[in-house]
N, C-alpha and C. Protein backbone atom coordinates (compact mmCIF):
# COMPACT_ATOMS: atom_id res chain seq x y z
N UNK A 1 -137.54 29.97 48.10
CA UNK A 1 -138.56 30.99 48.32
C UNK A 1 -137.95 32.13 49.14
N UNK A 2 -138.15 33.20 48.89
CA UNK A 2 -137.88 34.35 49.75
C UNK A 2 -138.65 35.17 50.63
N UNK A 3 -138.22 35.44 51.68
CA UNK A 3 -139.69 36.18 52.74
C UNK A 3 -140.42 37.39 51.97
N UNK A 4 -139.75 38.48 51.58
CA UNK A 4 -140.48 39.55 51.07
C UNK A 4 -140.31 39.91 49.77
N UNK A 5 -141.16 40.85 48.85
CA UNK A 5 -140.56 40.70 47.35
C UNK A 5 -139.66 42.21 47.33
N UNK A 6 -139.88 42.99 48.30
CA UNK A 6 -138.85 43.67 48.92
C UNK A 6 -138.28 43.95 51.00
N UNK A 7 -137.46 44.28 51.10
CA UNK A 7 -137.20 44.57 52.31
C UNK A 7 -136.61 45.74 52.81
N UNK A 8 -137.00 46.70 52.37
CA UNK A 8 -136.90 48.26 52.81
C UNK A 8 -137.91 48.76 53.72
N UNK A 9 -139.20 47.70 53.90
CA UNK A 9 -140.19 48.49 54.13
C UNK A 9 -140.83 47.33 54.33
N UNK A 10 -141.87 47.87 55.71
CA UNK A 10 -142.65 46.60 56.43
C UNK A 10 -144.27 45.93 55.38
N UNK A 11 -144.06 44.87 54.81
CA UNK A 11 -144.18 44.64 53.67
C UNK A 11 -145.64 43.48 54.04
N UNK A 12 -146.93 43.48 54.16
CA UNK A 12 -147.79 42.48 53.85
C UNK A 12 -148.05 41.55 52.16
N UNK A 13 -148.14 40.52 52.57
CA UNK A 13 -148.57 39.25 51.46
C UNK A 13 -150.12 39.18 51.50
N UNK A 14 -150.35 39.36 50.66
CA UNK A 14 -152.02 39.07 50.46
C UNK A 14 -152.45 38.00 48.84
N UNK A 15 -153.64 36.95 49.20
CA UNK A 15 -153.57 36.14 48.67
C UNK A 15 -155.28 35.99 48.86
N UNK A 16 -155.92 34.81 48.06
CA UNK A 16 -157.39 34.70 48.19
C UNK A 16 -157.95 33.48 47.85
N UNK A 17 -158.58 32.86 48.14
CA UNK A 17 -158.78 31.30 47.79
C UNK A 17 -160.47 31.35 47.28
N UNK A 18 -160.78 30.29 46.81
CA UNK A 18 -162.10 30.53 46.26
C UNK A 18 -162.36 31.09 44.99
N UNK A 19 -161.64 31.85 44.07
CA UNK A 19 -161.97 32.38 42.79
C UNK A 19 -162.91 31.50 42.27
N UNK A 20 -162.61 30.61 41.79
CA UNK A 20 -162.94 29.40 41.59
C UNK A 20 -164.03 28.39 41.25
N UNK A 21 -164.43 28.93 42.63
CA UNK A 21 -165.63 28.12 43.32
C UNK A 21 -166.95 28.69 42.63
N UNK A 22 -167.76 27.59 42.51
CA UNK A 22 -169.19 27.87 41.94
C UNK A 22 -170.62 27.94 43.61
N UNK A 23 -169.34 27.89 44.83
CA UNK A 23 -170.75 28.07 45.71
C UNK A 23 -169.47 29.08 46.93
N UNK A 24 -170.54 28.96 47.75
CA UNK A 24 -169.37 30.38 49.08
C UNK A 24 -168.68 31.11 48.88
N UNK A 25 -168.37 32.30 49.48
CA UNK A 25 -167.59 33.08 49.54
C UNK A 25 -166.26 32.98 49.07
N UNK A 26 -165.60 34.51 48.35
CA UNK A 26 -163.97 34.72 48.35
C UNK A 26 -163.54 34.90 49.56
N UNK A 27 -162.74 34.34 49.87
CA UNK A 27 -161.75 34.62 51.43
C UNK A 27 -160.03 35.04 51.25
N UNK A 28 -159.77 36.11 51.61
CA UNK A 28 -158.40 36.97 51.24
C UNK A 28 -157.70 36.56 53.03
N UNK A 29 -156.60 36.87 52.94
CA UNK A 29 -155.72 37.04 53.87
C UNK A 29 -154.68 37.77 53.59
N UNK A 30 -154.08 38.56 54.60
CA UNK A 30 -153.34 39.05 54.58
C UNK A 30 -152.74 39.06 55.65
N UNK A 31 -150.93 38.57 55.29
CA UNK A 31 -149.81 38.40 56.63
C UNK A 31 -148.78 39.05 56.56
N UNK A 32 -148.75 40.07 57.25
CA UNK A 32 -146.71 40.32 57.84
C UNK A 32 -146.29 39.07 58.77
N UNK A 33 -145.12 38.78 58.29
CA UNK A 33 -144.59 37.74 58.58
C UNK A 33 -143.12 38.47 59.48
N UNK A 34 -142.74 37.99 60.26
CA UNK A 34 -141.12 38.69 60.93
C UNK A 34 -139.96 38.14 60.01
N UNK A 35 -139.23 39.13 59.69
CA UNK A 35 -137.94 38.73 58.74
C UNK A 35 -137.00 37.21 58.60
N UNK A 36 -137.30 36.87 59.53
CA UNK A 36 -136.47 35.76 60.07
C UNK A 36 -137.52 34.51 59.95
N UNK A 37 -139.01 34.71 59.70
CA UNK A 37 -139.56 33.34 59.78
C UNK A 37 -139.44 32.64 58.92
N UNK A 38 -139.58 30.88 59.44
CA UNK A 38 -139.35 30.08 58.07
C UNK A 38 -140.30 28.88 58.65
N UNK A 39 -140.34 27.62 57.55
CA UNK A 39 -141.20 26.76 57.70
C UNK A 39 -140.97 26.09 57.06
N UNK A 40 -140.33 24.82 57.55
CA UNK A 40 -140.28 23.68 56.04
C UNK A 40 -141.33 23.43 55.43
N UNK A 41 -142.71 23.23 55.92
CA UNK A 41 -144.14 23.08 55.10
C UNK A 41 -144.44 24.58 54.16
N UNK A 42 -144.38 25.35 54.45
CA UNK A 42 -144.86 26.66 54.14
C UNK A 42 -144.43 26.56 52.09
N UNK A 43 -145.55 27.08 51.37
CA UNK A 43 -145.91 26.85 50.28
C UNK A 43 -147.07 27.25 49.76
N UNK A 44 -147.69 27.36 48.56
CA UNK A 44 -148.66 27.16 47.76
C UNK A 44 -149.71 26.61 48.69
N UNK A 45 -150.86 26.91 49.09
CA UNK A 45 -151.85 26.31 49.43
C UNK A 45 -151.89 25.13 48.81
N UNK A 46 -152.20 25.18 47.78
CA UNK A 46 -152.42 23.90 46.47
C UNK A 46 -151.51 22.97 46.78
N UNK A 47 -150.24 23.64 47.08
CA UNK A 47 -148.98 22.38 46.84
C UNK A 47 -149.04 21.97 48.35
N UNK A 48 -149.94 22.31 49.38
CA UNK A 48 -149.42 21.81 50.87
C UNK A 48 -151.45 20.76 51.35
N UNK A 49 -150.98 19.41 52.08
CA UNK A 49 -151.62 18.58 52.05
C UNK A 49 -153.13 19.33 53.43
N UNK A 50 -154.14 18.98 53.28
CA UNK A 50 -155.34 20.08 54.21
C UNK A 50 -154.36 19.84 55.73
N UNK A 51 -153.67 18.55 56.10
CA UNK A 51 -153.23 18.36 57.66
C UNK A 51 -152.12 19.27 57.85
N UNK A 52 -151.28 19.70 56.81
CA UNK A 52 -150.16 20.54 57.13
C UNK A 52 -150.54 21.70 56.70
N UNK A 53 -151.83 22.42 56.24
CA UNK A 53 -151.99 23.82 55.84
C UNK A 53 -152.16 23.76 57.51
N UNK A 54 -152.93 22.99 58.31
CA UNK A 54 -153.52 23.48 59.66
C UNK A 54 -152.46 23.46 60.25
N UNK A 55 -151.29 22.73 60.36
CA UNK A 55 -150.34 23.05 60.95
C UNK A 55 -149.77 24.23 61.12
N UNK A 56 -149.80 24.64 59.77
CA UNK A 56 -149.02 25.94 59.25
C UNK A 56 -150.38 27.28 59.60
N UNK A 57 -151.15 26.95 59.84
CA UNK A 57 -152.14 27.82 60.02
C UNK A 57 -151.93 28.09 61.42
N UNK A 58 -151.58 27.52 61.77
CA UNK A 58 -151.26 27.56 63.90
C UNK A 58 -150.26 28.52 64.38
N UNK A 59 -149.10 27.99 63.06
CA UNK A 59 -147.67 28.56 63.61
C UNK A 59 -147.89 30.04 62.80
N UNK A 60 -148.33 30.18 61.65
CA UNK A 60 -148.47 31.77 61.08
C UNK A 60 -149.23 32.55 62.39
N UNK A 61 -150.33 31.67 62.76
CA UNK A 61 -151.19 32.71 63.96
C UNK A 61 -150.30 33.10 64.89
N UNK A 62 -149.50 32.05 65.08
CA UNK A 62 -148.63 32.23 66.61
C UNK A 62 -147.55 33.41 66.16
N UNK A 63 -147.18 33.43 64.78
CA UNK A 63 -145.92 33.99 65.22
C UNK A 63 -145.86 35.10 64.39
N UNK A 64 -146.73 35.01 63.43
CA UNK A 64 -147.25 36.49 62.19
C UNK A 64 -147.18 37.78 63.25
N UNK A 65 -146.41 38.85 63.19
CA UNK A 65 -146.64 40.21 63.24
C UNK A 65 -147.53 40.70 63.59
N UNK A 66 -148.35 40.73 62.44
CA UNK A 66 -150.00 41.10 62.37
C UNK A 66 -150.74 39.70 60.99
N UNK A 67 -152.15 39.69 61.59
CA UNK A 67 -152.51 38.75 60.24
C UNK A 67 -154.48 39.17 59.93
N UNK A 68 -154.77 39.05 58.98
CA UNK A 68 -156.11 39.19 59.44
C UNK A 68 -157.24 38.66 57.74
N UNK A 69 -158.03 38.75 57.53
CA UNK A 69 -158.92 38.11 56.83
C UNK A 69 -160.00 38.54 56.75
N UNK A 70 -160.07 38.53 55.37
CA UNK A 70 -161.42 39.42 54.86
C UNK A 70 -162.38 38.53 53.29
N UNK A 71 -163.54 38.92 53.53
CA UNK A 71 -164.75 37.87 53.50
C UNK A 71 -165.20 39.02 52.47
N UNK A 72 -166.06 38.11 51.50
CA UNK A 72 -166.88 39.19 50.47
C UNK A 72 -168.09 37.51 49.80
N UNK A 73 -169.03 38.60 50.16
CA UNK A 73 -169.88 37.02 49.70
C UNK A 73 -170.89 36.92 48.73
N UNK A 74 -171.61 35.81 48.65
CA UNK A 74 -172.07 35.38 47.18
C UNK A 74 -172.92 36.66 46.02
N UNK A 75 -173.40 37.51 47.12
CA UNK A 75 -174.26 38.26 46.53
C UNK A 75 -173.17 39.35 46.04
N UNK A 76 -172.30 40.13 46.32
CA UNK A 76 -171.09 41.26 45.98
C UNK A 76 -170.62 40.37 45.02
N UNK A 77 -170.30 39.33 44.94
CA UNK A 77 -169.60 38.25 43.58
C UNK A 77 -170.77 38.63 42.47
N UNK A 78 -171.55 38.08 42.87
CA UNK A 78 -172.78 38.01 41.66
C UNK A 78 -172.99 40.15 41.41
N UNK A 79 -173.07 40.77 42.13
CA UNK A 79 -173.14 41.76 41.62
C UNK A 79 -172.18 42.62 40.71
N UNK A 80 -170.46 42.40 41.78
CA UNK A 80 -169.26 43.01 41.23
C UNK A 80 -168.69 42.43 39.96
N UNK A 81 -168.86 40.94 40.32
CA UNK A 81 -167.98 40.11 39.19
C UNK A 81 -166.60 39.34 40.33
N UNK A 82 -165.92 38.39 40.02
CA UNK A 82 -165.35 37.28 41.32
C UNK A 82 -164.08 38.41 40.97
N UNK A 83 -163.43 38.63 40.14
CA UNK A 83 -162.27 39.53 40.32
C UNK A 83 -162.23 40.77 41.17
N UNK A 84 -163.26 41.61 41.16
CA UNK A 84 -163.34 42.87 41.99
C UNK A 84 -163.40 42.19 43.87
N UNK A 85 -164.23 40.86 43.53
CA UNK A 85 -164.65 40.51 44.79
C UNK A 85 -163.16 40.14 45.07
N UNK A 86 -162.72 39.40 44.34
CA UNK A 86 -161.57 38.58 44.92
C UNK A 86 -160.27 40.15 45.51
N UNK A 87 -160.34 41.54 45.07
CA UNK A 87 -159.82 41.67 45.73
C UNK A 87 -160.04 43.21 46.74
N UNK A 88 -161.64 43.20 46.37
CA UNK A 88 -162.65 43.74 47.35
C UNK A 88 -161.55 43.22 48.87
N UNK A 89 -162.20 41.57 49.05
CA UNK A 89 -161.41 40.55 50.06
C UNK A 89 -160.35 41.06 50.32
N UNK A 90 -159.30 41.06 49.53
CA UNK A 90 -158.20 41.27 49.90
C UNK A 90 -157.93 43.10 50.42
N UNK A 91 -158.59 43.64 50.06
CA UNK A 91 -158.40 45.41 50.35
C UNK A 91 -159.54 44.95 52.15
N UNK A 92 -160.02 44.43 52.16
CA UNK A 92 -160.71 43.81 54.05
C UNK A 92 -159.94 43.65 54.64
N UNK A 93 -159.12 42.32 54.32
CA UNK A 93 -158.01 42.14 54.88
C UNK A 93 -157.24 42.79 55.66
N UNK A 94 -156.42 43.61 54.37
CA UNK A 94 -155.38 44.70 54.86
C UNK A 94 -155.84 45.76 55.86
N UNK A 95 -157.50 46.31 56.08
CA UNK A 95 -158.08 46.82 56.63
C UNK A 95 -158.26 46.62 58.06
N UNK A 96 -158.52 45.22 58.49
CA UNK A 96 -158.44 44.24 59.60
C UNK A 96 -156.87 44.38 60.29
N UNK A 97 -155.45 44.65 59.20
CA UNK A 97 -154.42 44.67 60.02
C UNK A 97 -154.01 45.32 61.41
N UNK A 98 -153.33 45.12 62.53
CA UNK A 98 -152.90 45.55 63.57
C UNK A 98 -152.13 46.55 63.03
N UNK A 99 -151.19 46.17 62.32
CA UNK A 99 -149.89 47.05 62.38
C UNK A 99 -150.11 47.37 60.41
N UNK A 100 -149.54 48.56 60.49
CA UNK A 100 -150.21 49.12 58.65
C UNK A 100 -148.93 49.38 58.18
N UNK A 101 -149.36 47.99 56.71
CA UNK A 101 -147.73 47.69 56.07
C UNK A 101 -147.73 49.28 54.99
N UNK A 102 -146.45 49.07 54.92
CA UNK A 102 -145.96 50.24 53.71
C UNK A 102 -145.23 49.64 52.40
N UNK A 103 -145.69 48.31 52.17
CA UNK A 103 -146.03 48.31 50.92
C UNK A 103 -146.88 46.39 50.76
N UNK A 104 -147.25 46.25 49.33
CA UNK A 104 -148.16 45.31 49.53
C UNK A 104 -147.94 44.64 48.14
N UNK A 105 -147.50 42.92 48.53
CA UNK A 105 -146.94 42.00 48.00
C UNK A 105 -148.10 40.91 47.87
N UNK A 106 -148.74 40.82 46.17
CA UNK A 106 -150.20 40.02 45.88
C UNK A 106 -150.03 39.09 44.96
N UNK A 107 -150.42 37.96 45.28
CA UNK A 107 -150.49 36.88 44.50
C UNK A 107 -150.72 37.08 43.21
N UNK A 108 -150.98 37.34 42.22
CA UNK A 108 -151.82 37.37 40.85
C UNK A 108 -151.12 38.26 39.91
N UNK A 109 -151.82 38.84 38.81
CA UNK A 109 -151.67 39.79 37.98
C UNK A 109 -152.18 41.32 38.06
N UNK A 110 -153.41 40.80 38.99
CA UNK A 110 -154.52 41.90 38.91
C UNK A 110 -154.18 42.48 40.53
N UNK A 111 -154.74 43.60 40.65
CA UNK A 111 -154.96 44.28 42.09
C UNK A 111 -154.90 45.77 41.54
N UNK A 112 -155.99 46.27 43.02
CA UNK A 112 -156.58 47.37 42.83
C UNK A 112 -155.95 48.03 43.94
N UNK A 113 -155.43 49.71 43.57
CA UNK A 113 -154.53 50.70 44.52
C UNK A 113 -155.19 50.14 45.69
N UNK A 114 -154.59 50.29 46.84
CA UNK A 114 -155.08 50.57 48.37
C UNK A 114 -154.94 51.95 48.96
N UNK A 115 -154.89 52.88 49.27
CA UNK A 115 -154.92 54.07 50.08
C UNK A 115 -153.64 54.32 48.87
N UNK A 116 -152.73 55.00 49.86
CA UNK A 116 -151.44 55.30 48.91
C UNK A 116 -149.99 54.46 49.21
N UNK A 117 -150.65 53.24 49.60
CA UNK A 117 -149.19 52.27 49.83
C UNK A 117 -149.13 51.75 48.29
N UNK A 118 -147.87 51.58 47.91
CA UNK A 118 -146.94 51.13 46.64
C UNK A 118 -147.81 49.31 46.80
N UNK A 119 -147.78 48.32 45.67
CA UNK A 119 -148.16 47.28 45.64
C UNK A 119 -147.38 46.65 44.65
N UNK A 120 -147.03 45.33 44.32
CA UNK A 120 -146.61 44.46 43.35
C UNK A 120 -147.17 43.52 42.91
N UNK A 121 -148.09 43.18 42.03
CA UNK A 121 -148.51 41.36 41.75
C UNK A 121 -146.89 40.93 41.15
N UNK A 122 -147.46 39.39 41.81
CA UNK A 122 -146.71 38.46 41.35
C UNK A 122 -147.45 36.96 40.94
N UNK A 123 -146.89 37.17 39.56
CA UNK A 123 -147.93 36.06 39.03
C UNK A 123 -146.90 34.39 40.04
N UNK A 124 -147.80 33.77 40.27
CA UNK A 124 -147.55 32.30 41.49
C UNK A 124 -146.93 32.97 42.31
N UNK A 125 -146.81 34.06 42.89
CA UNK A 125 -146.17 34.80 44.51
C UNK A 125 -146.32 34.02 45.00
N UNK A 126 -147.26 32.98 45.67
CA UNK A 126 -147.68 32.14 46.44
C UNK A 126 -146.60 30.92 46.73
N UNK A 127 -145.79 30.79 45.54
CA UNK A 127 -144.68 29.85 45.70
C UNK A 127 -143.21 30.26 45.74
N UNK A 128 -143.76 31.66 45.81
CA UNK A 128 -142.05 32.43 45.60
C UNK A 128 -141.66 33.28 46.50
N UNK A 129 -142.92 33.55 47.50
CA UNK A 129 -142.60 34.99 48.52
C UNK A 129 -143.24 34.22 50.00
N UNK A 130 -142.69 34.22 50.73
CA UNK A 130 -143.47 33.38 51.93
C UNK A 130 -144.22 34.16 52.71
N UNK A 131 -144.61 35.33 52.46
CA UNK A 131 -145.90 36.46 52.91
C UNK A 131 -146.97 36.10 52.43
N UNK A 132 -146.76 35.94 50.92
CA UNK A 132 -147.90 35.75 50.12
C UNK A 132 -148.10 33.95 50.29
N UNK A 133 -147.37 32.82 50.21
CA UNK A 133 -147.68 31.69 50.72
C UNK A 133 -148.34 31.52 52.35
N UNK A 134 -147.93 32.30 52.74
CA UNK A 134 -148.55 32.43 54.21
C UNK A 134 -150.15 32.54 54.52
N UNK A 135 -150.18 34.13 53.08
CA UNK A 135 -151.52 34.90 53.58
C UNK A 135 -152.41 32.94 52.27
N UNK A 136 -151.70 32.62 51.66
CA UNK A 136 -152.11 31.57 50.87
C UNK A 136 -153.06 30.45 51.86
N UNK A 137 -152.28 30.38 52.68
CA UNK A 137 -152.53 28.92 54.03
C UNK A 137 -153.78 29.60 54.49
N UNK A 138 -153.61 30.90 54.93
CA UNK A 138 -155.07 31.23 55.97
C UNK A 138 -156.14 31.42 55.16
N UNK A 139 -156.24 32.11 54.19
CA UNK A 139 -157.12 31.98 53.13
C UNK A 139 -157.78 30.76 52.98
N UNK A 140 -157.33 29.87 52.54
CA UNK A 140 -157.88 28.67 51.90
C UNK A 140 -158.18 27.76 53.28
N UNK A 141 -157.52 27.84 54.29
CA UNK A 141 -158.18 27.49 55.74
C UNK A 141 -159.37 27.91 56.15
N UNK A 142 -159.54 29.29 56.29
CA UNK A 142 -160.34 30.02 56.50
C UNK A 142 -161.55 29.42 55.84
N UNK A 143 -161.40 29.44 54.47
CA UNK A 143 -162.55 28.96 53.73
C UNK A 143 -163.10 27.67 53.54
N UNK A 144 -161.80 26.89 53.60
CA UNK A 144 -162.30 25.37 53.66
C UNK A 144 -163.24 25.10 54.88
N UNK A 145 -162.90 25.92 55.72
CA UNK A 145 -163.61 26.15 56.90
C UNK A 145 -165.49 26.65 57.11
N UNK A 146 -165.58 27.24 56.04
CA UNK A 146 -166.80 28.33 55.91
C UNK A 146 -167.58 26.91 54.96
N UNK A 147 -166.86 26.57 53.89
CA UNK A 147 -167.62 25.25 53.11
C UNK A 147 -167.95 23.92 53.95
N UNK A 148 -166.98 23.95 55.09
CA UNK A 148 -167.50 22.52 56.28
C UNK A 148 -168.31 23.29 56.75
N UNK A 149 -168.50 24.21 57.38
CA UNK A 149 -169.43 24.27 57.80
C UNK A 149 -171.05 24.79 57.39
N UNK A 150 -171.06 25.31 56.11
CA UNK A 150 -172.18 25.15 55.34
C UNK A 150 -172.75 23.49 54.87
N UNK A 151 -171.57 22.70 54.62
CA UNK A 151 -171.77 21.24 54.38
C UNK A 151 -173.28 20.75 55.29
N UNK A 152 -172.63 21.03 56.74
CA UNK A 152 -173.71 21.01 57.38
C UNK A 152 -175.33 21.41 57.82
N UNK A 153 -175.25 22.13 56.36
CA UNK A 153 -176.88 22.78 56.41
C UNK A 153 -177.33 22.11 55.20
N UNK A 154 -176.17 21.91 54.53
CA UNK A 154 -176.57 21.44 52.92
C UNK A 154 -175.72 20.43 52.65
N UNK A 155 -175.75 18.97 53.30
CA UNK A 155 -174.68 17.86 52.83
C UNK A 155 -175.20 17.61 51.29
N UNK A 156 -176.06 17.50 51.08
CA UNK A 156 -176.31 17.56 49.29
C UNK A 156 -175.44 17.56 48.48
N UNK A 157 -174.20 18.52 48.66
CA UNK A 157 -173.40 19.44 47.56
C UNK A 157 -172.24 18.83 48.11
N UNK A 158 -172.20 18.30 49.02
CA UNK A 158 -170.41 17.18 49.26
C UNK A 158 -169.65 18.67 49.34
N UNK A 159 -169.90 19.84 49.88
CA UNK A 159 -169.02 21.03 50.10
C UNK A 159 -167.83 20.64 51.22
N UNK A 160 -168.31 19.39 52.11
CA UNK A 160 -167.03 19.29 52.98
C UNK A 160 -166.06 18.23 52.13
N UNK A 161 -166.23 18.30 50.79
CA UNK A 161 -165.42 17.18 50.51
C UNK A 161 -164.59 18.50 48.96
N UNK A 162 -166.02 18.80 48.50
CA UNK A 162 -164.93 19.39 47.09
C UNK A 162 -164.63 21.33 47.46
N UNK A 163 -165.48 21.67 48.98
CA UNK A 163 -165.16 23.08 49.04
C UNK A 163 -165.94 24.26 48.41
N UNK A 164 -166.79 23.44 47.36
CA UNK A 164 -167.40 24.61 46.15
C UNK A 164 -167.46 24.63 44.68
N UNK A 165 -165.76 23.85 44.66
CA UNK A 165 -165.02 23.48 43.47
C UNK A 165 -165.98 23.38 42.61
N UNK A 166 -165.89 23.55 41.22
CA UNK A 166 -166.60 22.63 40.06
C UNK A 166 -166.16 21.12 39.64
N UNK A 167 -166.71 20.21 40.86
CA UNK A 167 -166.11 19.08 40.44
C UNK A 167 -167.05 18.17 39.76
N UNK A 168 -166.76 16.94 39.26
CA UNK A 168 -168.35 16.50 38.80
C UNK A 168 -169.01 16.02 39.71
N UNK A 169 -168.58 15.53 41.25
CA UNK A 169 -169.53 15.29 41.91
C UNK A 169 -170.58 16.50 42.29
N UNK A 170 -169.68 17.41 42.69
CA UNK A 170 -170.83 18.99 42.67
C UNK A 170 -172.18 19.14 41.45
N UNK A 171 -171.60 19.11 40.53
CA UNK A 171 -172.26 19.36 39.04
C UNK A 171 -173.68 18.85 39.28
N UNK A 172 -172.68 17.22 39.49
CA UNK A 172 -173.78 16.39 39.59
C UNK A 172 -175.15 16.86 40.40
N UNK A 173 -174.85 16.88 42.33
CA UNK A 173 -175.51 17.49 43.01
C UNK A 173 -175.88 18.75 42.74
N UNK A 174 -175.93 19.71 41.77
CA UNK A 174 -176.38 20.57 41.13
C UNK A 174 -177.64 20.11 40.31
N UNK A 175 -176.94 19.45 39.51
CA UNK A 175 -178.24 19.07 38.45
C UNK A 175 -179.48 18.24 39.30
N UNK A 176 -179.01 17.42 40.34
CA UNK A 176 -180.27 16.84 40.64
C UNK A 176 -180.76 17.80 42.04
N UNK A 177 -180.09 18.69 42.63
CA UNK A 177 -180.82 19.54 43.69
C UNK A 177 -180.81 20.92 43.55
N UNK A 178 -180.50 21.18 42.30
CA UNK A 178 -181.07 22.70 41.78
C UNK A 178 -180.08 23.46 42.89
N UNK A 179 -179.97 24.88 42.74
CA UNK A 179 -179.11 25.41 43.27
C UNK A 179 -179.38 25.90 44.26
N UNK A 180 -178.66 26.56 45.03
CA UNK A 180 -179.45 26.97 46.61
C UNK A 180 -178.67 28.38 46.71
N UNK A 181 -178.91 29.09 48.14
CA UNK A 181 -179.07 30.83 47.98
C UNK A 181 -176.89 30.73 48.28
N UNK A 182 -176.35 29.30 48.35
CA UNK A 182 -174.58 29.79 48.64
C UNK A 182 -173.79 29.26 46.98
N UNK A 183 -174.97 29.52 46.08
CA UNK A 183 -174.44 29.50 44.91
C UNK A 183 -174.51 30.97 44.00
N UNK A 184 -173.30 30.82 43.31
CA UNK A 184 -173.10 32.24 42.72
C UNK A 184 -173.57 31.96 41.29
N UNK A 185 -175.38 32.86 40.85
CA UNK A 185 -175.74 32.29 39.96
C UNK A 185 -175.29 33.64 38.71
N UNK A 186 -174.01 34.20 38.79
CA UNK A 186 -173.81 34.84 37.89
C UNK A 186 -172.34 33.88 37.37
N UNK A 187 -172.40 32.63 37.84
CA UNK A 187 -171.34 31.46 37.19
C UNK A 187 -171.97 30.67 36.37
N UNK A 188 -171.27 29.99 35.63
CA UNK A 188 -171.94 28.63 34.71
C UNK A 188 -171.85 27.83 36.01
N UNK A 189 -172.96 27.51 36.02
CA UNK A 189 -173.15 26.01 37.37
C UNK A 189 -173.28 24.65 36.60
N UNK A 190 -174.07 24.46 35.76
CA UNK A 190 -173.78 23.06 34.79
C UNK A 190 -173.20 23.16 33.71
């Protein structure tokens, strides 16, 4: 994996977790990382286990540049559509930064200009650029975070267990408790 997808220029990773999900919010992150950082865990959200994203969620806080995180929720999904939202989120993010990168390194295919900084998708960035695996970890922290703690208003939906996911235990708790106001009803829910 390599730190930046260039290095001429002070370069943020931005990434978003939740696309996905049939309940809560998109959650984006975005990290400058210092040239020199590394992490034997550091990876793919997906590919790193929930005890070592938090690990890695500690040491990005501690030692990230600048880092910050941006939220877009059920109702902007259901209005925009999850792609605009997903990187609505991510244009928050970059907004939230301390220090303002001059150019911008994104997980995916898709992304929308920011002001007039240069940008790159990279389809799986997340496993190839350790900015974008970085902004990967806080993202999906962040959010796993927002679904425990909705769990707790609504254990019904097992959100501290599947996150939102479309899993069949969700489905299930769908079909027998009808949907509630942290579901995005512009998704197929059953």
């Amino acid at each position: 994996m390599i730190n930046t997808f260039q290095d001429k220029l002070t370069e943020v990773g931005v990434d978003e977790a939740g696309r996905g999900c049939l309940a809560g919010p998109v959650v984006a992150a975005a990290v400058i990382l210092p040239a020199d950082y590394k992490h034997h865990l550091l990876n793919d959200s997906k590919k790193v286990s929930e005890k070592n994203r938090l690990i890695l969620k500690k040491d990005i806080e501690e030692k990230a540049i600048s880092y910050a995180v941006g939220i877009v929720d059920i109702k902007t999904i259901d209005d925009i559509n999850i792609l605009q939202s997903a990187i609505l989120a991510m244009h928050k993010a970059i907004d939230k930064l301390k220090v303002k990168p001059e150019f911008i390194a994104v997980d995916g295919n898709k992304f929308n200009n920011y002001k007039d900084i240069p940008h790159q998708t990279v389809i799986k960035g997340d496993g190839k650029i350790l900015n974008i695996a970085a902004a990967s970890i806080l993202a999906k922290t962040y959010r796993d975070q927002i679904m425990t703690d909705l769990d707790k208003q609504h254990p019904e939906y097992l959100w501290s267990k599947n996150k939102g996911y479309p899993t069949k235990a969700h489905r299930e708790m769908i079909r027998k408790h009808g949907v509630n106001l942290n579901h995005r009803t512009s998704f197929k829910l059953l």
